[in-house]
Protein backbone atom coordinates (compact mmCIF):
# COMPACT_ATOMS: atom_id res chain seq x y z
CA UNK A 1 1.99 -3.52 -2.01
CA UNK A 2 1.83 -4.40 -5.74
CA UNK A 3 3.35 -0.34 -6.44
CA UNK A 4 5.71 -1.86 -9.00
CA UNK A 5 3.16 -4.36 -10.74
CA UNK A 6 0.51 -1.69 -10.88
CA UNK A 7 2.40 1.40 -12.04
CA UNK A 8 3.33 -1.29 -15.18
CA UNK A 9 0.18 -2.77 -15.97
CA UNK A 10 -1.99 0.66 -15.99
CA UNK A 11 1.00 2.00 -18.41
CA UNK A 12 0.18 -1.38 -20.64
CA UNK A 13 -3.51 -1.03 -20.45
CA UNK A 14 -3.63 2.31 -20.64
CA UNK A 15 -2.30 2.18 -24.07
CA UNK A 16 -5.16 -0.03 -25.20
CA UNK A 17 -7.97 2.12 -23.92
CA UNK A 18 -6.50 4.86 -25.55
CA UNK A 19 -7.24 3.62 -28.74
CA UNK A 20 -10.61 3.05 -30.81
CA UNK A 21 -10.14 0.13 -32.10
CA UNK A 22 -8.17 -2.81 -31.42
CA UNK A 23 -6.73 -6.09 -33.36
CA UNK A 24 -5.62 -9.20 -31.97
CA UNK A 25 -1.91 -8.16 -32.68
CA UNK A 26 -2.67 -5.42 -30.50
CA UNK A 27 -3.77 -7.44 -28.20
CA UNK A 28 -0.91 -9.91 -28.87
CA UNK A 29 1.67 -7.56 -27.78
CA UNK A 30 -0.47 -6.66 -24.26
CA UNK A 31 -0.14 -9.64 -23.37
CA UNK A 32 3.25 -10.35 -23.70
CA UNK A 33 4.35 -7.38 -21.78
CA UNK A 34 1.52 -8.12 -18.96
CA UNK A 35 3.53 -11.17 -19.21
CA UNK A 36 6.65 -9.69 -18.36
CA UNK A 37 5.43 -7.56 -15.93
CA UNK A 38 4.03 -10.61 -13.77
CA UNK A 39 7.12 -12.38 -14.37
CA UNK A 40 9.28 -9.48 -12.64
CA UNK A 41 6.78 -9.42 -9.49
CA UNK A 42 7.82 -12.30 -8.83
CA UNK A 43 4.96 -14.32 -9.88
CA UNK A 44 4.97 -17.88 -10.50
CA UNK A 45 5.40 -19.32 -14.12
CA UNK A 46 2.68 -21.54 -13.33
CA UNK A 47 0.37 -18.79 -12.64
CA UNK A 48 1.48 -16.80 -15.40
CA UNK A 49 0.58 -18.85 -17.87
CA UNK A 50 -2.95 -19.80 -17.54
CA UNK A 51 -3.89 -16.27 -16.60
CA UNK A 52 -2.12 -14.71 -19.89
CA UNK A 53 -3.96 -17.82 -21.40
CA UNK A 54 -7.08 -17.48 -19.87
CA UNK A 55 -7.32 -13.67 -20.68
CA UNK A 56 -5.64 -13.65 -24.54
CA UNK A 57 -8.59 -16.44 -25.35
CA UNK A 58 -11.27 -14.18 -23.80
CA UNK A 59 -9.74 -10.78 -24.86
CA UNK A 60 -9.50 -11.32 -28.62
CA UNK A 61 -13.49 -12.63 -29.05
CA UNK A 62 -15.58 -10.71 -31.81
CA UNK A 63 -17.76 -9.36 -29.50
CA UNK A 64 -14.16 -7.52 -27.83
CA UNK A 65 -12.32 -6.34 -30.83
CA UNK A 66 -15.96 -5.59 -32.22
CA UNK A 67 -17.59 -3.46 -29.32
CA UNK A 68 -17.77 -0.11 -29.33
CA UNK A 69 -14.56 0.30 -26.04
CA UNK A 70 -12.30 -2.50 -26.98
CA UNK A 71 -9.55 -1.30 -24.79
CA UNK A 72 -11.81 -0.91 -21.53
CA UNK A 73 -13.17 -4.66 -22.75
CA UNK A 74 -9.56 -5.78 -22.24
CA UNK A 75 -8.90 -4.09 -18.80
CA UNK A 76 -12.43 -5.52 -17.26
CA UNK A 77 -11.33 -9.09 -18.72
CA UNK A 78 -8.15 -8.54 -16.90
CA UNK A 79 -9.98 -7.28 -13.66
CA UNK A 80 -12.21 -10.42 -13.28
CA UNK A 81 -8.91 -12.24 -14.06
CA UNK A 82 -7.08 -10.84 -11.13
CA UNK A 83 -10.27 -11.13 -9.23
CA UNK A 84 -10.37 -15.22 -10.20
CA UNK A 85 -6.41 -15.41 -9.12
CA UNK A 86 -6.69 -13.49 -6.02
CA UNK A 87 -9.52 -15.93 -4.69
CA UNK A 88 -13.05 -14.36 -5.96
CA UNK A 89 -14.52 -13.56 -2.43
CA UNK A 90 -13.03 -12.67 1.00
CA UNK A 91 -12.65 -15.26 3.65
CA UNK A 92 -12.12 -14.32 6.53
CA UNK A 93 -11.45 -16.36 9.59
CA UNK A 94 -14.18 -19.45 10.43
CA UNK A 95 -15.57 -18.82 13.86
CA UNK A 96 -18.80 -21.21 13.27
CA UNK A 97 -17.62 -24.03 15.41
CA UNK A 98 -17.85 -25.30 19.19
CA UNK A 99 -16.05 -22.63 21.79
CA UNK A 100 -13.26 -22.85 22.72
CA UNK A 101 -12.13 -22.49 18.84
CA UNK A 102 -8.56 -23.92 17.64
CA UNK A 103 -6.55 -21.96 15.50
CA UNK A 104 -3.24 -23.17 14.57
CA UNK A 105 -0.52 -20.92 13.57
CA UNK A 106 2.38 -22.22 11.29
CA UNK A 107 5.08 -21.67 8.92
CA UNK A 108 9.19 -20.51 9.11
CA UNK A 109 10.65 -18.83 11.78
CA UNK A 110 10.99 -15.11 10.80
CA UNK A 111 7.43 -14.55 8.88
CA UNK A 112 6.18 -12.91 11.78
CA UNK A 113 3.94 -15.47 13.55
CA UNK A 114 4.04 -14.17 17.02
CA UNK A 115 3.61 -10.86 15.84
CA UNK A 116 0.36 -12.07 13.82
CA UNK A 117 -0.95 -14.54 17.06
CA UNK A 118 -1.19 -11.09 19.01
CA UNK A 119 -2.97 -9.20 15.80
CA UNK A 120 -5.73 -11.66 15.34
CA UNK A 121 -6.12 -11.87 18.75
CA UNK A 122 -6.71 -8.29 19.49
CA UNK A 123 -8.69 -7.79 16.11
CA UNK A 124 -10.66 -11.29 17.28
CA UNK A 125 -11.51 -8.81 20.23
CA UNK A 126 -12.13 -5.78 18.96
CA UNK A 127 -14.00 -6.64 15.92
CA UNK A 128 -16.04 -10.11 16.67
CA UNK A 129 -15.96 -9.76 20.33
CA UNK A 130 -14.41 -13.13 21.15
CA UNK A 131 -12.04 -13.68 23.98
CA UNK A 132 -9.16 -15.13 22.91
CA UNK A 133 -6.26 -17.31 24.42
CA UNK A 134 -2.69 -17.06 22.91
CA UNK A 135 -0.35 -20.13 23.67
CA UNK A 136 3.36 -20.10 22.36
CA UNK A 137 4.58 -23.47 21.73
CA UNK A 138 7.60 -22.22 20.28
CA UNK A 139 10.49 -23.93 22.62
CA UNK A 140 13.37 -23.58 20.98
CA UNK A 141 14.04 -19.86 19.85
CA UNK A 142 14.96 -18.19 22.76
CA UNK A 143 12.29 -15.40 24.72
CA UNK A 144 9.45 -16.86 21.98
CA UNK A 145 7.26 -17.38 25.15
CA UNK A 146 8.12 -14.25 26.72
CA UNK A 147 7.64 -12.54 23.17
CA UNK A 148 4.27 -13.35 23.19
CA UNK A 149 3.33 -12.61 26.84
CA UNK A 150 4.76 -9.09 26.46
CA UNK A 151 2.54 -8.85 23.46
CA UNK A 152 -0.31 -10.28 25.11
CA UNK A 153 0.35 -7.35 27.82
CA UNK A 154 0.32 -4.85 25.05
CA UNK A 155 -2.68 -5.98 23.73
CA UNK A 156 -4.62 -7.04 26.56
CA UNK A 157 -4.99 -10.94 25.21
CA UNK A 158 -4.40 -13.49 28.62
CA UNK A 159 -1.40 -15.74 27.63
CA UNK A 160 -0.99 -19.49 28.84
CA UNK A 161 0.98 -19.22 32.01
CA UNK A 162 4.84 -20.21 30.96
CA UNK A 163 6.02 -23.40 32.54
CA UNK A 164 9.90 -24.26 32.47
CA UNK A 165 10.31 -28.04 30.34
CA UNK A 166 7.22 -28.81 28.21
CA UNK A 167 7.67 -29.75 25.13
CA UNK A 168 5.36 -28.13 22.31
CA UNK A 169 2.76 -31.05 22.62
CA UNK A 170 2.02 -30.90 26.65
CA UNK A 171 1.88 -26.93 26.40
CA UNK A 172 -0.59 -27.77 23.66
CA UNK A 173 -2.91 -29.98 25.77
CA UNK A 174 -2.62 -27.11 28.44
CA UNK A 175 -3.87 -24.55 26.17
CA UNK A 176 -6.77 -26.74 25.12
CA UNK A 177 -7.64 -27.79 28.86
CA UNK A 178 -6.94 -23.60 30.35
CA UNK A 179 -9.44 -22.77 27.44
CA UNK A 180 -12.05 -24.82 28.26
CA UNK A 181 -12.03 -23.87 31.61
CA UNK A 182 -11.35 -20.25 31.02
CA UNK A 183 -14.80 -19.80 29.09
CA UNK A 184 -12.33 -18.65 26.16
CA UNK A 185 -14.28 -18.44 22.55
CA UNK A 186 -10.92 -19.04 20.77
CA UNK A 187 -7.44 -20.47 21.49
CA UNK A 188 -4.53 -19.23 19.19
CA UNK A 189 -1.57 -22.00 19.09
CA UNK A 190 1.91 -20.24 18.25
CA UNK A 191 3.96 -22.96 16.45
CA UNK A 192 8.15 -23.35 16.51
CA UNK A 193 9.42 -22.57 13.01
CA UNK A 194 12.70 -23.06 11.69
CA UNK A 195 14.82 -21.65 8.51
CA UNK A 196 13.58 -23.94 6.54
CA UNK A 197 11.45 -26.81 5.63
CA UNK A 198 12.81 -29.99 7.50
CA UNK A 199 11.61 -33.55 8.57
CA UNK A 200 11.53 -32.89 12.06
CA UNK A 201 9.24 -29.24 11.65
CA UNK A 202 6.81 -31.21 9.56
CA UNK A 203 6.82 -34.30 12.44
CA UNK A 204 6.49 -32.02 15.34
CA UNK A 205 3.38 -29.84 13.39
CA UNK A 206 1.83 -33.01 12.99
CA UNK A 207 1.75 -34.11 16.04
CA UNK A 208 0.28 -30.55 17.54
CA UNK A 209 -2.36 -30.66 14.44
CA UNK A 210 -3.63 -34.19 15.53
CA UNK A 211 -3.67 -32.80 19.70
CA UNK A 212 -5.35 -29.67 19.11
CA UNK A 213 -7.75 -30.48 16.08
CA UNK A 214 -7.76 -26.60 14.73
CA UNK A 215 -10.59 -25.51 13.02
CA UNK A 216 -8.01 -23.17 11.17
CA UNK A 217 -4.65 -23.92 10.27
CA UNK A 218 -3.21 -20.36 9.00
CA UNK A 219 0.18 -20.39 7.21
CA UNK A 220 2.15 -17.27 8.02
CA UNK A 221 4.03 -16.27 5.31
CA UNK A 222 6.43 -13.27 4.41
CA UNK A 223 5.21 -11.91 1.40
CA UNK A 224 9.04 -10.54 0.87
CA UNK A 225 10.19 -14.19 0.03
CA UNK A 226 8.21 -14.28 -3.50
CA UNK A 227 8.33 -17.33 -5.30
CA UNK A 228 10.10 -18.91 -1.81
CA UNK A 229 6.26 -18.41 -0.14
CA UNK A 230 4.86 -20.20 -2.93
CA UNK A 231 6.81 -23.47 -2.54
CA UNK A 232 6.86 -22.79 1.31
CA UNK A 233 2.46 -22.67 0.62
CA UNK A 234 2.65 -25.87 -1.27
CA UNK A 235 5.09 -27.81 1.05
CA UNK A 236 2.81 -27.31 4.69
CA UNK A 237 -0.34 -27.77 2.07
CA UNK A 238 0.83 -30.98 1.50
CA UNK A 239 1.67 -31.88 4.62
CA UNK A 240 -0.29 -30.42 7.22
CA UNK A 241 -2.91 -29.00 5.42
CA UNK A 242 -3.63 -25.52 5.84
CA UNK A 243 -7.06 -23.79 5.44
CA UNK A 244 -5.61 -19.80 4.64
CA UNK A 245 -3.05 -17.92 4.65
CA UNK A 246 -1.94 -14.71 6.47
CA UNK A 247 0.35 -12.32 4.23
CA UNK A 248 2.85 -10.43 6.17
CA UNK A 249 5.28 -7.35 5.10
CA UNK A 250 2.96 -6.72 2.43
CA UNK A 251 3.85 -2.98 3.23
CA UNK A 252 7.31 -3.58 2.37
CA UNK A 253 6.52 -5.38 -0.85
CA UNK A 254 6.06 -3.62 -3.90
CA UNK A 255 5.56 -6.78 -6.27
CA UNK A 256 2.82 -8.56 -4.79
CA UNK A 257 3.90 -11.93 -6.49
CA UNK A 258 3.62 -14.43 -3.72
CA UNK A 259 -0.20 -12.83 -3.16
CA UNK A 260 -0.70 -13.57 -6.49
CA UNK A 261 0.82 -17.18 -6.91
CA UNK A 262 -0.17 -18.73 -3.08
CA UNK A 263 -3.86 -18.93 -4.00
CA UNK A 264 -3.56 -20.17 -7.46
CA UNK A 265 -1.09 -22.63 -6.55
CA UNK A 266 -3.00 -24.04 -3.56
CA UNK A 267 -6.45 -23.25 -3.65
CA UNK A 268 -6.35 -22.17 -0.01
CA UNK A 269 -7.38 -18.18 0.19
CA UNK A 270 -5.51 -15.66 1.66
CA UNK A 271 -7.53 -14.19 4.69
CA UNK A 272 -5.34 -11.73 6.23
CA UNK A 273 -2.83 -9.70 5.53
CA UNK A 274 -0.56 -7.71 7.62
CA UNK A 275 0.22 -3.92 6.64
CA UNK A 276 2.79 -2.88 9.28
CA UNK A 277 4.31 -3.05 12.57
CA UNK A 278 1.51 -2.26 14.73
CA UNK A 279 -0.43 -4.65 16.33
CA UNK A 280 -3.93 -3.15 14.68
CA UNK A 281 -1.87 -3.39 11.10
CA UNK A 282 -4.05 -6.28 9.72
CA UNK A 283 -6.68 -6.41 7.13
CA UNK A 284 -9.00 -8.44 5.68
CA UNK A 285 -7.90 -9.48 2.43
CA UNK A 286 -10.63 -8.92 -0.20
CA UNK A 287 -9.52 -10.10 -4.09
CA UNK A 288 -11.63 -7.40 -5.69
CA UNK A 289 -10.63 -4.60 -3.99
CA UNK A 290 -6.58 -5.52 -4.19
CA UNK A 291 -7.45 -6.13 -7.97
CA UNK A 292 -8.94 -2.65 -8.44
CA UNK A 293 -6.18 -1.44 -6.22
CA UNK A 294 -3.59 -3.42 -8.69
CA UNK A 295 -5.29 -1.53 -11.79
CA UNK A 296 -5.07 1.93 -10.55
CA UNK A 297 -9.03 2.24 -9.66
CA UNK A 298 -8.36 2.27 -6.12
CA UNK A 299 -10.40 1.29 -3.18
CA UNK A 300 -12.72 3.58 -1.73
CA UNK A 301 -14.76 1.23 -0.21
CA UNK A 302 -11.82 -0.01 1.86
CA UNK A 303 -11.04 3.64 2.73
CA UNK A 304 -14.15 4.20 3.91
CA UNK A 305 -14.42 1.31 6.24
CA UNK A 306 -10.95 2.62 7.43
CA UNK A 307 -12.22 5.92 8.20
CA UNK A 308 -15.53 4.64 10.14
CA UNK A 309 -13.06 2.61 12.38
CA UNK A 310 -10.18 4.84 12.71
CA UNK A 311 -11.73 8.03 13.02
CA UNK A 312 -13.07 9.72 15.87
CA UNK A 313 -16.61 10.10 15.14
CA UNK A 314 -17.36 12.67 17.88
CA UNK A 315 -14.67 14.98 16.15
CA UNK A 316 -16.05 14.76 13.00
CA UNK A 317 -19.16 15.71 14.13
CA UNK A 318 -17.78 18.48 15.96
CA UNK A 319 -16.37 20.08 13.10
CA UNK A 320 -19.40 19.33 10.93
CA UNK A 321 -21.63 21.54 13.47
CA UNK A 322 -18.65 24.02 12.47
CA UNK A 323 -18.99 23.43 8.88
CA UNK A 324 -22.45 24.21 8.75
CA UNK A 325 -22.42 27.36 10.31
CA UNK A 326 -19.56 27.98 7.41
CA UNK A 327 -16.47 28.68 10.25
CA UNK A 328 -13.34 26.44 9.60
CA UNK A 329 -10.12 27.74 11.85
CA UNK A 330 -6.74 26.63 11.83
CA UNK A 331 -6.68 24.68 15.05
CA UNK A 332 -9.66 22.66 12.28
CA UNK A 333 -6.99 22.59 10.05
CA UNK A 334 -4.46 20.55 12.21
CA UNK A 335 -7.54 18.45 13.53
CA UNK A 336 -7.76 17.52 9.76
CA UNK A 337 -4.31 17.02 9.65
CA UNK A 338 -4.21 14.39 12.77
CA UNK A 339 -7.64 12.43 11.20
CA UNK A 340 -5.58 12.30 7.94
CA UNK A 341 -2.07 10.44 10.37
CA UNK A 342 -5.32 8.25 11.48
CA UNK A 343 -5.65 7.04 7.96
CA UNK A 344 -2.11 6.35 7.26
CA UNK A 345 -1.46 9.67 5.63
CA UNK A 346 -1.33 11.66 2.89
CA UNK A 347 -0.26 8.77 0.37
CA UNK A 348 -2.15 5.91 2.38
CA UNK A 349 -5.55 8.30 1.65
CA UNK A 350 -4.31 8.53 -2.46
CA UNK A 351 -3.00 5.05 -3.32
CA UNK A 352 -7.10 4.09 -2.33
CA UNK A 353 -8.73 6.73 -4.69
CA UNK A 354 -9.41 5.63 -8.43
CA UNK A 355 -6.83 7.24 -10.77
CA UNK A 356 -4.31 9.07 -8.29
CA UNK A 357 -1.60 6.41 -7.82
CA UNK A 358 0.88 8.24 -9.65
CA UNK A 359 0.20 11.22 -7.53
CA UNK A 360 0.71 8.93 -4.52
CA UNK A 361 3.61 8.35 -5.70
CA UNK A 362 4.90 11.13 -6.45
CA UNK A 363 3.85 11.92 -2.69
CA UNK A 364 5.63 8.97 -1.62
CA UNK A 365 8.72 10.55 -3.11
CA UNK A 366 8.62 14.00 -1.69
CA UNK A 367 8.04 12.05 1.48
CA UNK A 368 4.94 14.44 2.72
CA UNK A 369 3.08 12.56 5.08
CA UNK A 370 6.40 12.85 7.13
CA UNK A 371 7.54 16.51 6.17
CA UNK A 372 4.87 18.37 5.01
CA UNK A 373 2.22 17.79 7.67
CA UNK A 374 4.73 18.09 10.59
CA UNK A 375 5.60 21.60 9.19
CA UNK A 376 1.93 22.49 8.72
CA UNK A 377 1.10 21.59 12.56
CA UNK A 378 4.45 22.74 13.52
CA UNK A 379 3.57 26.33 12.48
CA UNK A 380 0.02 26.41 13.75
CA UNK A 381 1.07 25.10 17.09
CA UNK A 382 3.64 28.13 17.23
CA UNK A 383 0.77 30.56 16.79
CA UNK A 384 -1.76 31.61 19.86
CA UNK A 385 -4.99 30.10 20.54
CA UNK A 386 -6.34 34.25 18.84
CA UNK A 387 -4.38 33.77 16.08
CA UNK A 388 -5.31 30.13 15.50
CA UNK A 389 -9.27 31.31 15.78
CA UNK A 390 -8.30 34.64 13.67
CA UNK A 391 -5.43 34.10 11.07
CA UNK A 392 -6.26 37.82 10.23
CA UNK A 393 -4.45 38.91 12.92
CA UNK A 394 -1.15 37.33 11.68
CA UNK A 395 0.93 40.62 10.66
CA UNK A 396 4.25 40.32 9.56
CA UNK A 397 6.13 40.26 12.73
CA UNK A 398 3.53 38.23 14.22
CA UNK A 399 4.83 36.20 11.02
CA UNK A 400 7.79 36.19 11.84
CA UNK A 401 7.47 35.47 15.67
CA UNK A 402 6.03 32.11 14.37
CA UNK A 403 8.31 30.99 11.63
CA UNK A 404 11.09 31.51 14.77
CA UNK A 405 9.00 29.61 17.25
CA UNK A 406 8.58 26.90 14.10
CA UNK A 407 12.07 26.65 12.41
CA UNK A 408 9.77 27.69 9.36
CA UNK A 409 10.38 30.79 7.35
CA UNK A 410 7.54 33.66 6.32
CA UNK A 411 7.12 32.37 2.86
CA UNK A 412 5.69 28.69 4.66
CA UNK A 413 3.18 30.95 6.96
CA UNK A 414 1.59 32.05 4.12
CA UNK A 415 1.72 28.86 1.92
CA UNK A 416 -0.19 27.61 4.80
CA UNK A 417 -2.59 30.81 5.36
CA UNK A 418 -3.30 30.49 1.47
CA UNK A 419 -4.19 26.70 1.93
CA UNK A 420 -6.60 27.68 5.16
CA UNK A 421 -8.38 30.39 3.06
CA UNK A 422 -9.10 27.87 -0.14
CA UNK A 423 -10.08 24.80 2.36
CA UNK A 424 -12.43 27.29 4.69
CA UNK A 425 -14.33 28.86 1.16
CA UNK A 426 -14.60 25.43 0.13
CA UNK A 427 -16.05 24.68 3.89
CA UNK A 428 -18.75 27.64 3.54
CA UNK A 429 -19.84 26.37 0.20
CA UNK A 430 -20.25 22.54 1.86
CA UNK A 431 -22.34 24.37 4.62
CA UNK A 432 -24.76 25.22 2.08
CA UNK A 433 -24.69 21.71 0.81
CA UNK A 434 -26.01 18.70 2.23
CA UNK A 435 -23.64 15.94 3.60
CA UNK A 436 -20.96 17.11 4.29
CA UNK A 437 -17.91 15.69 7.06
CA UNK A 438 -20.48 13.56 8.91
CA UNK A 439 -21.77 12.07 6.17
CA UNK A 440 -19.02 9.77 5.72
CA UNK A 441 -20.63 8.18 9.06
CA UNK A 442 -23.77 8.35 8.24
CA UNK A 443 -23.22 6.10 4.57
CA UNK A 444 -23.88 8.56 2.29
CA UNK A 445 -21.62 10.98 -0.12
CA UNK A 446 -22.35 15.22 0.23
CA UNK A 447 -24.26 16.94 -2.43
CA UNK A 448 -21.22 19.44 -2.96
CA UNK A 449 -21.39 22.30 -5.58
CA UNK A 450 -19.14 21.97 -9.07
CA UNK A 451 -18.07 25.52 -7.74
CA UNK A 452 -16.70 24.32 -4.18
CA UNK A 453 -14.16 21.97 -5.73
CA UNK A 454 -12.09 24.69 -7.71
CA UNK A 455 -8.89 25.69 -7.32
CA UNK A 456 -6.03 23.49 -5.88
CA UNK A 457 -3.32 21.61 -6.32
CA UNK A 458 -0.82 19.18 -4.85
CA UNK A 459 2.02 20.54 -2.42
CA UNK A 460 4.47 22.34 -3.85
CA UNK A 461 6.56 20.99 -6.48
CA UNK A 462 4.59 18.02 -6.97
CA UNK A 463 2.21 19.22 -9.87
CA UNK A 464 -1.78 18.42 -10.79
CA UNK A 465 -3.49 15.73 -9.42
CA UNK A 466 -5.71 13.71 -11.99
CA UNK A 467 -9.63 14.76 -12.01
CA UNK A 468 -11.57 12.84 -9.36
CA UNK A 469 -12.72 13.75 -6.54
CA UNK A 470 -12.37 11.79 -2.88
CA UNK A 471 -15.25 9.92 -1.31
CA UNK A 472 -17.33 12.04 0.45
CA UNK A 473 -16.99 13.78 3.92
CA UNK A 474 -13.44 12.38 3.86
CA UNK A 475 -11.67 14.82 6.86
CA UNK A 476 -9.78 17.40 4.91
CA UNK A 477 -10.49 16.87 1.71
CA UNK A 478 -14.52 16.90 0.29
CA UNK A 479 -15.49 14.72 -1.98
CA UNK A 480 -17.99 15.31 -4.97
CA UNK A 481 -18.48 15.91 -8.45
CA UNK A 482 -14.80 15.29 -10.46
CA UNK A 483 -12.22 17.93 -9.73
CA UNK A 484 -8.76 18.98 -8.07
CA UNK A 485 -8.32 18.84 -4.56
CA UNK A 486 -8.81 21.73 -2.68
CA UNK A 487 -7.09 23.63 -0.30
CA UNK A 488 -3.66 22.16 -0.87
CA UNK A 489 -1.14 25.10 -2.49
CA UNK A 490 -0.50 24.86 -6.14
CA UNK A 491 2.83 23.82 -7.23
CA UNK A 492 4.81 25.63 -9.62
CA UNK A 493 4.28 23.49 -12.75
CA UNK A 494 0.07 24.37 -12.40
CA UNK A 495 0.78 28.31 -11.82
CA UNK A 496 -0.60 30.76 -14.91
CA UNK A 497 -2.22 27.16 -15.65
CA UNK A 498 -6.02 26.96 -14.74
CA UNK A 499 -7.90 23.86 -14.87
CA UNK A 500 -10.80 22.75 -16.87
């Protein structure tokens, strides 16, 4: 999400912080392509113009154009900008009421509501402990109910039990009645949408709104329809009177425009947002962290909170006891690999680190998460459990045994041999350090040596990644003091070319 607006803006802004001094023509001209650049993503006109009006008026003050980093002035102005648009602070959803908890679910057919019912309810579950009710009061697309109770299967949520002929309003009452009696903390009502906004969608939301009495109303919207989910926001606003908003398909949208027009257009904040197809693909949506994300800082805070719930801790202990004694194998390696899939990949782990989005990009492009780490695991999973504990014993028809059993040639064995000798010297020096892999669970960042972050690149053919290293402990790749990556082969653009 936001790729296209974010790749634009850091080019604009990066051509004011690379200058010493600015004037308000300079600043002038920022603003008009920032202006453009919102525009394309598809925000609204609305929007654009009080935030290119909010930040010109602020952005070319004495104490800007005077100070001693004009340019980074401009960019923080812009920051607490986006941060002011997006909403300020996160909201998540409101559980501080009387059990058993309404939450009504509207919006057009096609944005994914079923889909999100059985999300919330299994993140309602897994993360706040509440159990949770789903209802589908959809009765007019066909299989809606059975949707949902197949999801509710997958997920492990109870479903209302299905009964043939009730309109939308008795199944309502049903759900309210089976929660109470259930002992359920929360109820999640699935509403009927429809193509579009109509009389008779608006009438029959009503009516279910004054039944169930939610304590959230949460407008599922498809962040793909743009400037669509802004009027969409505004029409049920008015109407039935939402309290959030849950983005989905933001995975698919590289714009970001309706994110950035729904809560300036209707106050409400967006509290969720989903990031794929599976059912645990839904995040909190936290303003400050999309607009760092939006800028090119990245979010390591939000990667890190992904890693303490995605990752298996007792693994990455495991190979910290290994660490420390300064052994790092290849069937390591591929555990590395598999922590990394955890994460979302290669480019997920990038597009969250401060400065490397155009090296996620280029990722993106080269489509490694997909090719490259297959091939890697491929390879070591064609080797023996010896060979995997002792890559010195790979000789060249042993080499060639495995590029066979791989569909790999010689030439990727030692590409990856060469990347398993740079990541275990980096390992030996981190075993001498403290920190290390476990201290990404324990809160804290290794104390890694300058020395232990030299030498590496990106995958072949993809060139240098940008100075900065990753958050700390991070499976695969150590974090400290600025620097390459490790381990990773260097591409042919960065050979005969050492780094400073």
């Amino acid at each position: 999400m936001f790729e296209s607006l974010s790749d634009r803006l850091s080019g604009i802004l990066d051509k004011l912080t690379g200058r010493g001094s600015l004037s308000e023509q300079d600043v002038a001209a920022a603003m008009r392509e920032v202006r453009r650049a919102l525009l394309e993503a598809d925000v609204a006109l609305e929007v654009v113009r009080g935030f290119i009006e909010t930040v010109s008026e602020k952005a070319v003050g004495h104490e800007v154009l005077k100070s001693v980093t004009p340019g980074q002035q401009v960019v923080k102005i812009v920051h607490d900008e986006l941060v002011a648009m997006l909403g300020s602070d996160a909201k998540p959803i409101d559980l501080s009421a009387k059990a058993p908890i309404p939450i009504l679910l509207v919006g057009l057919q096609g944005s994914g509501k079923t889909t999100t019912c059985a999300k919330i309810a299994l993140r309602l579950g897994e993360r706040d402990k509440r159990k949770a009710l789903m209802a589908s009061l959809d009765t007019r697309r066909p299989a809606a109910q059975e949707q949902l109770r197949v999801l509710g299967e997958q997920t492990g949520v109870d479903t209302l039990p299905i009964k043939e002929g009730q309109d939308p309003i008795a199944i309502a009452k049903r759900a309210m009645k089976e929660a109470k009696r259930g002992g359920y903390d929360v109820v999640l009502l699935d509403t009927a949408g429809r193509l579009h906004i109509d009389e008779e969608l608006m009438a029959e939301t009503e009516n279910i709104r004054d039944i169930a009495k939610p304590h959230e109303t949460l407008l599922v919207a498809d962040a793909l329809t743009g400037q669509d989910a802004v009027n969409l926001a505004r029409s049920f606003d008015e109407r039935i009177g939402i309290s959030g908003i849950v983005l989905t398909r933001v995975e698919g949208d590289g714009r970001g425009g309706a994110a950035l027009s729904m809560r300036a257009v209707t106050g409400k904040p967006i509290k969720l947002i989903g990031t794929g197809e599976k059912l645990d693909a839904l995040e909190e949506f936290h303003p400050d962290r999309i607009a760092n994300r939006i800028l090119g800082m990245g979010d390591v805070v939000g990667l890190v909170e992904k890693a303490a719930e995605t990752l298996d801790a007792q693994e990455a202990e495991k190979i910290a006891k290994k660490m420390r004694k300064g052994v790092f194998d290849l069937e390591d390696l591929s555990a590395q690999f598999d922590q990394m899939k955890k994460l979302g990949g290669i480019g997920s782990v990038l597009g969250m680190l401060p400065g490397i989005a155009k090296a996620k990009k280029q990722i993106d492009e080269a489509n490694l998460d997909d090719v490259f780490v297959k091939r890697q695991q491929a390879i070591i999973s064609s080797m023996t459990p010896k060979e995997r504990h002792s890559p010195k014993l790979l000789n060249a028809s042993r080499k060639r045994r495995v590029a066979s059993g791989s569909g790999t040639s010689v030439q990727d064995i030692n590409k990856l041999l060469k990347m398993h000798r740079q990541m275990a010297d980096v390992m030996k020096k981190m075993s001498k350090s403290k920190g290390g892999l476990a201290s990404l669970f324990g809160g804290g960042a290794p104390d890694i040596p300058p020395e232990a972050m030299e030498g590496g690149a990106l995958p072949e053919g993809l060139g240098d990644l940008p100075t900065g290293g990753l958050p700390g402990g991070l499976p695969g790749f150590p974090g400290g003091p600025p620097g390459p990556l490790p381990g990773l082969p260097q591409s042919k653009r960065a050979k005969g070319k050492r780094r400073k």
